[in-house]
PDB file of N, CA and C in Angstrom:
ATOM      1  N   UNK A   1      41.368 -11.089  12.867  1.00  0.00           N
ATOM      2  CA  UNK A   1      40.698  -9.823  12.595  1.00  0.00           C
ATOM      3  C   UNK A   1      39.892  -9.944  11.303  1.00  0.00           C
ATOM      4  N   UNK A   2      38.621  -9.049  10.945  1.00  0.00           N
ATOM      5  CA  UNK A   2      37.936  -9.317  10.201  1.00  0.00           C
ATOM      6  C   UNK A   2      38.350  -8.683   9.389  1.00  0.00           C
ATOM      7  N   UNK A   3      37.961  -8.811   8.032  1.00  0.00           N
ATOM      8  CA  UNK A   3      38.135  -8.395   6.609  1.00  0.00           C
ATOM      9  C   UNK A   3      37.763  -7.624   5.912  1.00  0.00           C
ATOM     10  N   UNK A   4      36.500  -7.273   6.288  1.00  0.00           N
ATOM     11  CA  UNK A   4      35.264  -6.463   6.236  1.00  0.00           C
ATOM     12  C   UNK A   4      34.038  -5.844   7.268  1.00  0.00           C
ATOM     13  N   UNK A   5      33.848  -4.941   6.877  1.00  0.00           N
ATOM     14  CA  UNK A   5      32.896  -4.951   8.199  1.00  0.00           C
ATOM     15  C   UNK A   5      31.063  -4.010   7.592  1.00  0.00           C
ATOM     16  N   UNK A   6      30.111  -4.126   8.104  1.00  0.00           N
ATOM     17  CA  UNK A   6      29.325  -3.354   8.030  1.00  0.00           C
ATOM     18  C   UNK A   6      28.878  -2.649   8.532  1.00  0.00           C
ATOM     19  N   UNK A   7      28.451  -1.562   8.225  1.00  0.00           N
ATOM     20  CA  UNK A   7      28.171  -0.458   8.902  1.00  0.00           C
ATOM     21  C   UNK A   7      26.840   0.299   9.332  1.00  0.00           C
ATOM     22  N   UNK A   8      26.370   0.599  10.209  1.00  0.00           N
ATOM     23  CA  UNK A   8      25.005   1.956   9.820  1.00  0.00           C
ATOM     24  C   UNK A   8      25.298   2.676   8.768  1.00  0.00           C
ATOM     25  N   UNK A   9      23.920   2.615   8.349  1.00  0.00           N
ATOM     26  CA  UNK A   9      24.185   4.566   7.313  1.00  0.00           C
ATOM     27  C   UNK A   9      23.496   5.448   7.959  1.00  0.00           C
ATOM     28  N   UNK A  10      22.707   4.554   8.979  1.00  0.00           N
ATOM     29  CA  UNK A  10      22.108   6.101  10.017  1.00  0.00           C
ATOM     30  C   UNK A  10      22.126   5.977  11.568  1.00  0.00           C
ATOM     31  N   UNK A  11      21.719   6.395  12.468  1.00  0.00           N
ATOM     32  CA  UNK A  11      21.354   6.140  13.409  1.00  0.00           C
ATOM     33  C   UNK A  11      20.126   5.282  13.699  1.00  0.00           C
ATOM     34  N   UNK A  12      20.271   4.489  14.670  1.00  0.00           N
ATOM     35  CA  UNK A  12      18.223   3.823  14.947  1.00  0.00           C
ATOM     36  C   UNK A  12      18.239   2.800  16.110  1.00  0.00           C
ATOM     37  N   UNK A  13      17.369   1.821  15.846  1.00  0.00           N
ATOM     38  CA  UNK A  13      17.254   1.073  16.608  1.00  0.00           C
ATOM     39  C   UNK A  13      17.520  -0.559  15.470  1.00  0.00           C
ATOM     40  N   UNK A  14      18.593  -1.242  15.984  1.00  0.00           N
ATOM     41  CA  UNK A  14      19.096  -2.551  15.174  1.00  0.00           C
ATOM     42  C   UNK A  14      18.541  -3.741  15.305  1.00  0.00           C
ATOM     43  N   UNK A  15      18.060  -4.306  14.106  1.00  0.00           N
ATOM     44  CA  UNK A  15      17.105  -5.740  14.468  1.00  0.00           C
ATOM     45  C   UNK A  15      17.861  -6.794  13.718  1.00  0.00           C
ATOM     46  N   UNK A  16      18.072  -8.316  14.226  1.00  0.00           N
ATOM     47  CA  UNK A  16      18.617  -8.646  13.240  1.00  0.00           C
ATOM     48  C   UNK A  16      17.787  -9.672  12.957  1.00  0.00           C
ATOM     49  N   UNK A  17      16.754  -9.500  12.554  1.00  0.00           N
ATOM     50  CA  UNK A  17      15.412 -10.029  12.219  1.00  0.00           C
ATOM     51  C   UNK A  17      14.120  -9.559  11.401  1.00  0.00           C
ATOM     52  N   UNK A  18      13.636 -10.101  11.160  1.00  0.00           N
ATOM     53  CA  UNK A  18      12.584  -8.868  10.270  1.00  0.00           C
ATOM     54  C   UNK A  18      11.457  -8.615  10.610  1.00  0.00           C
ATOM     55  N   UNK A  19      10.935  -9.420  12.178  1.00  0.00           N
ATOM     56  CA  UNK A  19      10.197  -9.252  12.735  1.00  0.00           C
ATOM     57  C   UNK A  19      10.477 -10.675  14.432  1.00  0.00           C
ATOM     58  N   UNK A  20       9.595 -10.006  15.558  1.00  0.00           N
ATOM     59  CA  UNK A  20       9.917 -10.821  16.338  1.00  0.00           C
ATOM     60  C   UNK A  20       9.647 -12.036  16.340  1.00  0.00           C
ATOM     61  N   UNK A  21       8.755 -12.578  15.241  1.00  0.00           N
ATOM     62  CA  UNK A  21       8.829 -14.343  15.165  1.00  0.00           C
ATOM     63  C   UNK A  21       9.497 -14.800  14.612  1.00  0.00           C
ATOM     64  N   UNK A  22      10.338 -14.092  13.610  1.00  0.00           N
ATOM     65  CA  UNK A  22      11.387 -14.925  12.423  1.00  0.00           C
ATOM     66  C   UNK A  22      12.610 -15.417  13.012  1.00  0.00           C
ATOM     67  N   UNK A  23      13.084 -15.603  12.150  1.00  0.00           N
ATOM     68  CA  UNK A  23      14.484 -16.019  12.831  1.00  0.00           C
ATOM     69  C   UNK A  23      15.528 -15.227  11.986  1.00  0.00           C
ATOM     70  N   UNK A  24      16.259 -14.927  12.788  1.00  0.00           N
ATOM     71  CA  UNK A  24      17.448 -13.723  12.420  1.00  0.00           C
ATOM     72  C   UNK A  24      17.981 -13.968  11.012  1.00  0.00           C
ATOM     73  N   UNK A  25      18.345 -12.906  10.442  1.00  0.00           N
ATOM     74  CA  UNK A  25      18.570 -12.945   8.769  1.00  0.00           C
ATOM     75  C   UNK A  25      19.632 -14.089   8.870  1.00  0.00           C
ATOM     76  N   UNK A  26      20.971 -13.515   9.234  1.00  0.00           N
ATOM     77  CA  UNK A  26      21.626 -14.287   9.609  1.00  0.00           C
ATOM     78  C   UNK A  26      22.199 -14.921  10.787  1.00  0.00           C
ATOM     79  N   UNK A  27      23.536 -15.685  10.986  1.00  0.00           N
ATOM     80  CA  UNK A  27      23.763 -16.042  12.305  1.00  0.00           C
ATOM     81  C   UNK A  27      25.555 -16.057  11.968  1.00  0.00           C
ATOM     82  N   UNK A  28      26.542 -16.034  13.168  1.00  0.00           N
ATOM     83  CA  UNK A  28      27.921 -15.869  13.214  1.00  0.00           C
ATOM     84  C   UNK A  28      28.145 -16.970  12.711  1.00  0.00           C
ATOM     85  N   UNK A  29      29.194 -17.424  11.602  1.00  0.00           N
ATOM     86  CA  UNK A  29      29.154 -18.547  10.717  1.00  0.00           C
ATOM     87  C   UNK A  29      28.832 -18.912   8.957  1.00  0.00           C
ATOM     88  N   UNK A  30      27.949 -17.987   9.128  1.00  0.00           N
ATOM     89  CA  UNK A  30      26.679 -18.214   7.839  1.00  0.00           C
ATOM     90  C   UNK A  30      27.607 -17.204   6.588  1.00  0.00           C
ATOM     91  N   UNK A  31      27.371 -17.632   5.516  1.00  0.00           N
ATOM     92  CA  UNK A  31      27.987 -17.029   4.187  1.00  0.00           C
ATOM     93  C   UNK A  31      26.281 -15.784   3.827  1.00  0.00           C
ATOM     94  N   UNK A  32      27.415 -14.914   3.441  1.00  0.00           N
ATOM     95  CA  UNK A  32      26.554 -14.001   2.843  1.00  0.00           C
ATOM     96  C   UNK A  32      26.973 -13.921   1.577  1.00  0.00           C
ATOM     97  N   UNK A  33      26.605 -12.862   0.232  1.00  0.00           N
ATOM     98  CA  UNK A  33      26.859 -12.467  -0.836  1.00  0.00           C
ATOM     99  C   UNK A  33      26.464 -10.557  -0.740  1.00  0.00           C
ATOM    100  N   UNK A  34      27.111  -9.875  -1.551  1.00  0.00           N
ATOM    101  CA  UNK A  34      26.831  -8.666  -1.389  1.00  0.00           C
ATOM    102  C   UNK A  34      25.277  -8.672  -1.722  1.00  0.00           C
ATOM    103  N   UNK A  35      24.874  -7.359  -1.255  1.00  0.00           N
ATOM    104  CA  UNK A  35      23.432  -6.964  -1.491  1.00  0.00           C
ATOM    105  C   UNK A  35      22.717  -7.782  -0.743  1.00  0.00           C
ATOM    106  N   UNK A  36      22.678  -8.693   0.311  1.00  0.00           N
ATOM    107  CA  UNK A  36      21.914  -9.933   1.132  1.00  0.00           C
ATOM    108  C   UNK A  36      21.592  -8.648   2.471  1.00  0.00           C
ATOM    109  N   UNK A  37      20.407  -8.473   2.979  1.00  0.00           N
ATOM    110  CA  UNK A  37      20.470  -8.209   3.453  1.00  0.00           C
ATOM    111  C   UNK A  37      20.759  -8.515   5.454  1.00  0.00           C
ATOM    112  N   UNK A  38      21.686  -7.847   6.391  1.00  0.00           N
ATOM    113  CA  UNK A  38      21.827  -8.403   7.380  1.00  0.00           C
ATOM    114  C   UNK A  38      21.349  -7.838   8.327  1.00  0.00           C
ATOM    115  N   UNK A  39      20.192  -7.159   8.339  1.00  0.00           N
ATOM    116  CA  UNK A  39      19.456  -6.698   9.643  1.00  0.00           C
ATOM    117  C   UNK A  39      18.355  -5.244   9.390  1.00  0.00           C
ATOM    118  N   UNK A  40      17.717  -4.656  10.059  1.00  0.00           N
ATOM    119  CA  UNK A  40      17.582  -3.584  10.047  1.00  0.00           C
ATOM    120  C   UNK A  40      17.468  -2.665  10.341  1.00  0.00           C
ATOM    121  N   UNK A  41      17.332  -1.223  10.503  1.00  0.00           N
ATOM    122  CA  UNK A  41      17.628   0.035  11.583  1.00  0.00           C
ATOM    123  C   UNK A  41      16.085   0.355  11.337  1.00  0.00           C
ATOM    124  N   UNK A  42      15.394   1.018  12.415  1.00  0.00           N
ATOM    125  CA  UNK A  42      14.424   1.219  12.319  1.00  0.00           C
ATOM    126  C   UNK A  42      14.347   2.831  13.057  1.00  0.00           C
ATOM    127  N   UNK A  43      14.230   3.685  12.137  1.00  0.00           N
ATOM    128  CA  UNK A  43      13.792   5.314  12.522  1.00  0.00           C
ATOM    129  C   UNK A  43      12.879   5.607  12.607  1.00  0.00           C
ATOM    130  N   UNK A  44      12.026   6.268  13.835  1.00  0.00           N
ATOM    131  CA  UNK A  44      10.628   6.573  13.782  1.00  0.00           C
ATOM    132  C   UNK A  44       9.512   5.838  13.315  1.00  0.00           C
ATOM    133  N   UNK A  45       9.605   4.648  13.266  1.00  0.00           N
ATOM    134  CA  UNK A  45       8.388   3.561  12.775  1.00  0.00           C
ATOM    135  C   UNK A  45       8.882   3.287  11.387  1.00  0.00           C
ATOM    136  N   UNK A  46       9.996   3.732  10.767  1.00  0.00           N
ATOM    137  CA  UNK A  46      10.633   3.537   9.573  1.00  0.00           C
ATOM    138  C   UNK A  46      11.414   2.525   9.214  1.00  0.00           C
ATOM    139  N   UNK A  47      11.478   1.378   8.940  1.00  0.00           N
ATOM    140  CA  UNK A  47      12.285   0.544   8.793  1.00  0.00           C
ATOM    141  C   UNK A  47      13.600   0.204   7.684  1.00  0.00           C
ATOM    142  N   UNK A  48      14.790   0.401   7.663  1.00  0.00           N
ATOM    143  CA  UNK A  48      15.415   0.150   6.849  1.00  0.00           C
ATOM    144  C   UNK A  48      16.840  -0.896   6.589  1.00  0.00           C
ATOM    145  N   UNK A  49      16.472  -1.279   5.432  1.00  0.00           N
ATOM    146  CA  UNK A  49      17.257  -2.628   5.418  1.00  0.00           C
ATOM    147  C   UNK A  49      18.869  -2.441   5.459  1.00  0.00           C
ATOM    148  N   UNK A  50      19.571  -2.999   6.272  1.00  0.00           N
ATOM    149  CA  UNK A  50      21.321  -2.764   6.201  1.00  0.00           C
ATOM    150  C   UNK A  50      21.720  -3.814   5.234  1.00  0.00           C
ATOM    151  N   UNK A  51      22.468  -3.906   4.362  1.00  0.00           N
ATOM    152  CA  UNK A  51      22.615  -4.974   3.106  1.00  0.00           C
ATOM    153  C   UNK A  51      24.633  -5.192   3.275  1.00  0.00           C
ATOM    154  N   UNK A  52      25.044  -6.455   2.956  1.00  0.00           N
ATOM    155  CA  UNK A  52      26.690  -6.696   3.221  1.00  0.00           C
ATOM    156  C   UNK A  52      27.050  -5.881   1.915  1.00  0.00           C
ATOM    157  N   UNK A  53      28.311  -5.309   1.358  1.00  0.00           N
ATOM    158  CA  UNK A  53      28.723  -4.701   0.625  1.00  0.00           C
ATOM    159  C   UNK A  53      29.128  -5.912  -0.221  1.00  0.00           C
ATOM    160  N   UNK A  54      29.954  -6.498   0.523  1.00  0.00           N
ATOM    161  CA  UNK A  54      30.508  -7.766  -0.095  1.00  0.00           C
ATOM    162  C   UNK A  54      30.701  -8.855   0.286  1.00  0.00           C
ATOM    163  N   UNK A  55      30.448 -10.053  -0.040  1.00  0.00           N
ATOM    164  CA  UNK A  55      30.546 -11.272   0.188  1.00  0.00           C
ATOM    165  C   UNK A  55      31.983 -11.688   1.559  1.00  0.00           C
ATOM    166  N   UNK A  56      31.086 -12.647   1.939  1.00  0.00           N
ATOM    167  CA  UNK A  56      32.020 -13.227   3.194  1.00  0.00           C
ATOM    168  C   UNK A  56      31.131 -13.916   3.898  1.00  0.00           C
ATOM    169  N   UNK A  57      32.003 -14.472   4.936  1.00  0.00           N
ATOM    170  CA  UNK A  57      31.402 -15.248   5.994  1.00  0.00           C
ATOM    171  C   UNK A  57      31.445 -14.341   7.566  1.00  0.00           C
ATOM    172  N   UNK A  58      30.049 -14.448   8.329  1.00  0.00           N
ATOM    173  CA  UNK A  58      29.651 -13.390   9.243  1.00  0.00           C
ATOM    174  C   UNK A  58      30.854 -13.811  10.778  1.00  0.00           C
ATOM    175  N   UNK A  59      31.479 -13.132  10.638  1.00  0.00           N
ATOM    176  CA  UNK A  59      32.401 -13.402  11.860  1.00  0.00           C
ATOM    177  C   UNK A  59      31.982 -12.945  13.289  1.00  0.00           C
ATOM    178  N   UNK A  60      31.429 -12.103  13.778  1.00  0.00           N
ATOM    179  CA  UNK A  60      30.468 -11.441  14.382  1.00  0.00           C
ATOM    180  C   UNK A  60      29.939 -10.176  14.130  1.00  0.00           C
ATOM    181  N   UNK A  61      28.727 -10.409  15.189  1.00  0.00           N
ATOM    182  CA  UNK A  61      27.796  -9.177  15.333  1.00  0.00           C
ATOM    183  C   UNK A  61      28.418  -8.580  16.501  1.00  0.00           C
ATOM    184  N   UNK A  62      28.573  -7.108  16.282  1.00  0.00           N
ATOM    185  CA  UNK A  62      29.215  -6.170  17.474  1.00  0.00           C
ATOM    186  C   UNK A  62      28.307  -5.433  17.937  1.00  0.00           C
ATOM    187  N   UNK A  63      27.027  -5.477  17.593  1.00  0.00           N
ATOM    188  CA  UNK A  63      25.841  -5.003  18.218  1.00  0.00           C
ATOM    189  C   UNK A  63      24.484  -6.134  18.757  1.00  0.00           C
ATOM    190  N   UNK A  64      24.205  -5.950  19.485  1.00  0.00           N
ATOM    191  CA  UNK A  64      22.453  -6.778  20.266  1.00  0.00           C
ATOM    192  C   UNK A  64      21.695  -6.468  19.174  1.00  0.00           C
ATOM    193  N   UNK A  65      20.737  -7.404  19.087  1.00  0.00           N
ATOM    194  CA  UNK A  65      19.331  -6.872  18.725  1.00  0.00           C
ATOM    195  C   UNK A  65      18.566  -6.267  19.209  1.00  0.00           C
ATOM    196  N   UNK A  66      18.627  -5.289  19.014  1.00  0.00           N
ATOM    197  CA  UNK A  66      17.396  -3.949  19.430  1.00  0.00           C
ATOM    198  C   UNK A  66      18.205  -2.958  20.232  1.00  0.00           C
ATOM    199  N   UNK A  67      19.790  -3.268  20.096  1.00  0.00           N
ATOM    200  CA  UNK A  67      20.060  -2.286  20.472  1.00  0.00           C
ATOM    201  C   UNK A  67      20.554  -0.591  19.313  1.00  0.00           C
ATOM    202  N   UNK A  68      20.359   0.433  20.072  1.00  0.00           N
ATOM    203  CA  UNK A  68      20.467   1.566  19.638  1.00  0.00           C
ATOM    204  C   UNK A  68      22.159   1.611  18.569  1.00  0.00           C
ATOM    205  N   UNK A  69      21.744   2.156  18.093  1.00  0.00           N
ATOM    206  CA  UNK A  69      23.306   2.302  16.736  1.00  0.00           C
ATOM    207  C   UNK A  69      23.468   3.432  16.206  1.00  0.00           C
ATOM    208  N   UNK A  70      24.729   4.501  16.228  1.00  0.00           N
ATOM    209  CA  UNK A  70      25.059   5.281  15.527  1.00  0.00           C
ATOM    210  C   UNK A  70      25.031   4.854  13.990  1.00  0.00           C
ATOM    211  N   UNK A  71      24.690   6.349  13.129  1.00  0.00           N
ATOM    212  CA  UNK A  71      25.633   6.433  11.916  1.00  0.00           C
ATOM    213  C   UNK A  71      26.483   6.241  11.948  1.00  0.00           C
ATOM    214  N   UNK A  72      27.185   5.618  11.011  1.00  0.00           N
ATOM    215  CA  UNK A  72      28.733   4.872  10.490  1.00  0.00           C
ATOM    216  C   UNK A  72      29.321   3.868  11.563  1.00  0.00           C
ATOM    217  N   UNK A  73      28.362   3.532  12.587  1.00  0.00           N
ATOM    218  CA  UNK A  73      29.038   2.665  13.393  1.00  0.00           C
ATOM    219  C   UNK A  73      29.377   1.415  12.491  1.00  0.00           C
ATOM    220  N   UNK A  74      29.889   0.537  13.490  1.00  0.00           N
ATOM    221  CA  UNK A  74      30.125  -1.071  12.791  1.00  0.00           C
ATOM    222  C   UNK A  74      28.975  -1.882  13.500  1.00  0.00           C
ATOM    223  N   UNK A  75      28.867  -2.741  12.839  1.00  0.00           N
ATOM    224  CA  UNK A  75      27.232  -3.414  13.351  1.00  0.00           C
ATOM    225  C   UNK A  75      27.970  -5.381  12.783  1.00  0.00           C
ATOM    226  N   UNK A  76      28.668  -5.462  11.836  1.00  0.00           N
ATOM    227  CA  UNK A  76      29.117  -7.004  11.480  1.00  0.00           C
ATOM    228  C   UNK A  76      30.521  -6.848  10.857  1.00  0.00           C
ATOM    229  N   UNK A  77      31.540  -8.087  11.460  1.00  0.00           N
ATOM    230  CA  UNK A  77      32.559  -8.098  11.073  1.00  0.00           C
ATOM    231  C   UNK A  77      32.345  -9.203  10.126  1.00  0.00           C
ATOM    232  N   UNK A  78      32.877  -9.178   9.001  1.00  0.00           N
ATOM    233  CA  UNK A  78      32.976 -10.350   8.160  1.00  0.00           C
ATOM    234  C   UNK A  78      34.571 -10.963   7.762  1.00  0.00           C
ATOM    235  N   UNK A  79      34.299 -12.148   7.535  1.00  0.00           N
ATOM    236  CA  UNK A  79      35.651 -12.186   7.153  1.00  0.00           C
ATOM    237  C   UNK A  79      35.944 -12.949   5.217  1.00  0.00           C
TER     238      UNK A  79
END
């Protein structure tokens, strides 16, 4: 079980990329540090960055890319 997890702060649409040619911020495996950002929600043509709280390694993503996401959902388990 993971250790940590991240969350929405809003509702939107979830990218875990910063555009469709890049390559995903991160990947299941990969070390983060707090404040890194790991994806983003995008409201109304609005884009906003989801950032890890705290350091860890990305255990999984519990959401698709581009799929739809509540506020306060969970979006990455870290461990």
């Amino acid at each position: 079980m993971a250790d940590k997890t991240v969350r929405a702060q809003m509702p939107g649409t979830f990218y875990r990329r910063p555009d469709p040619e890049s390559d995903a911020y991160f990947e299941e495996g990969d070390q983060v540090s707090a404040g890194d950002t790991v994806g983003l929600i995008e409201v109304m043509k609005s884009f906003h960055e989801v950032k890890a709280e705290d350091e860890g390694t990305i255990a999984r993503f519990l959401v698709e890319n581009e799929e739809a996401v509540d506020a306060g959902q969970d979006l990455v388990e870290m461990d």
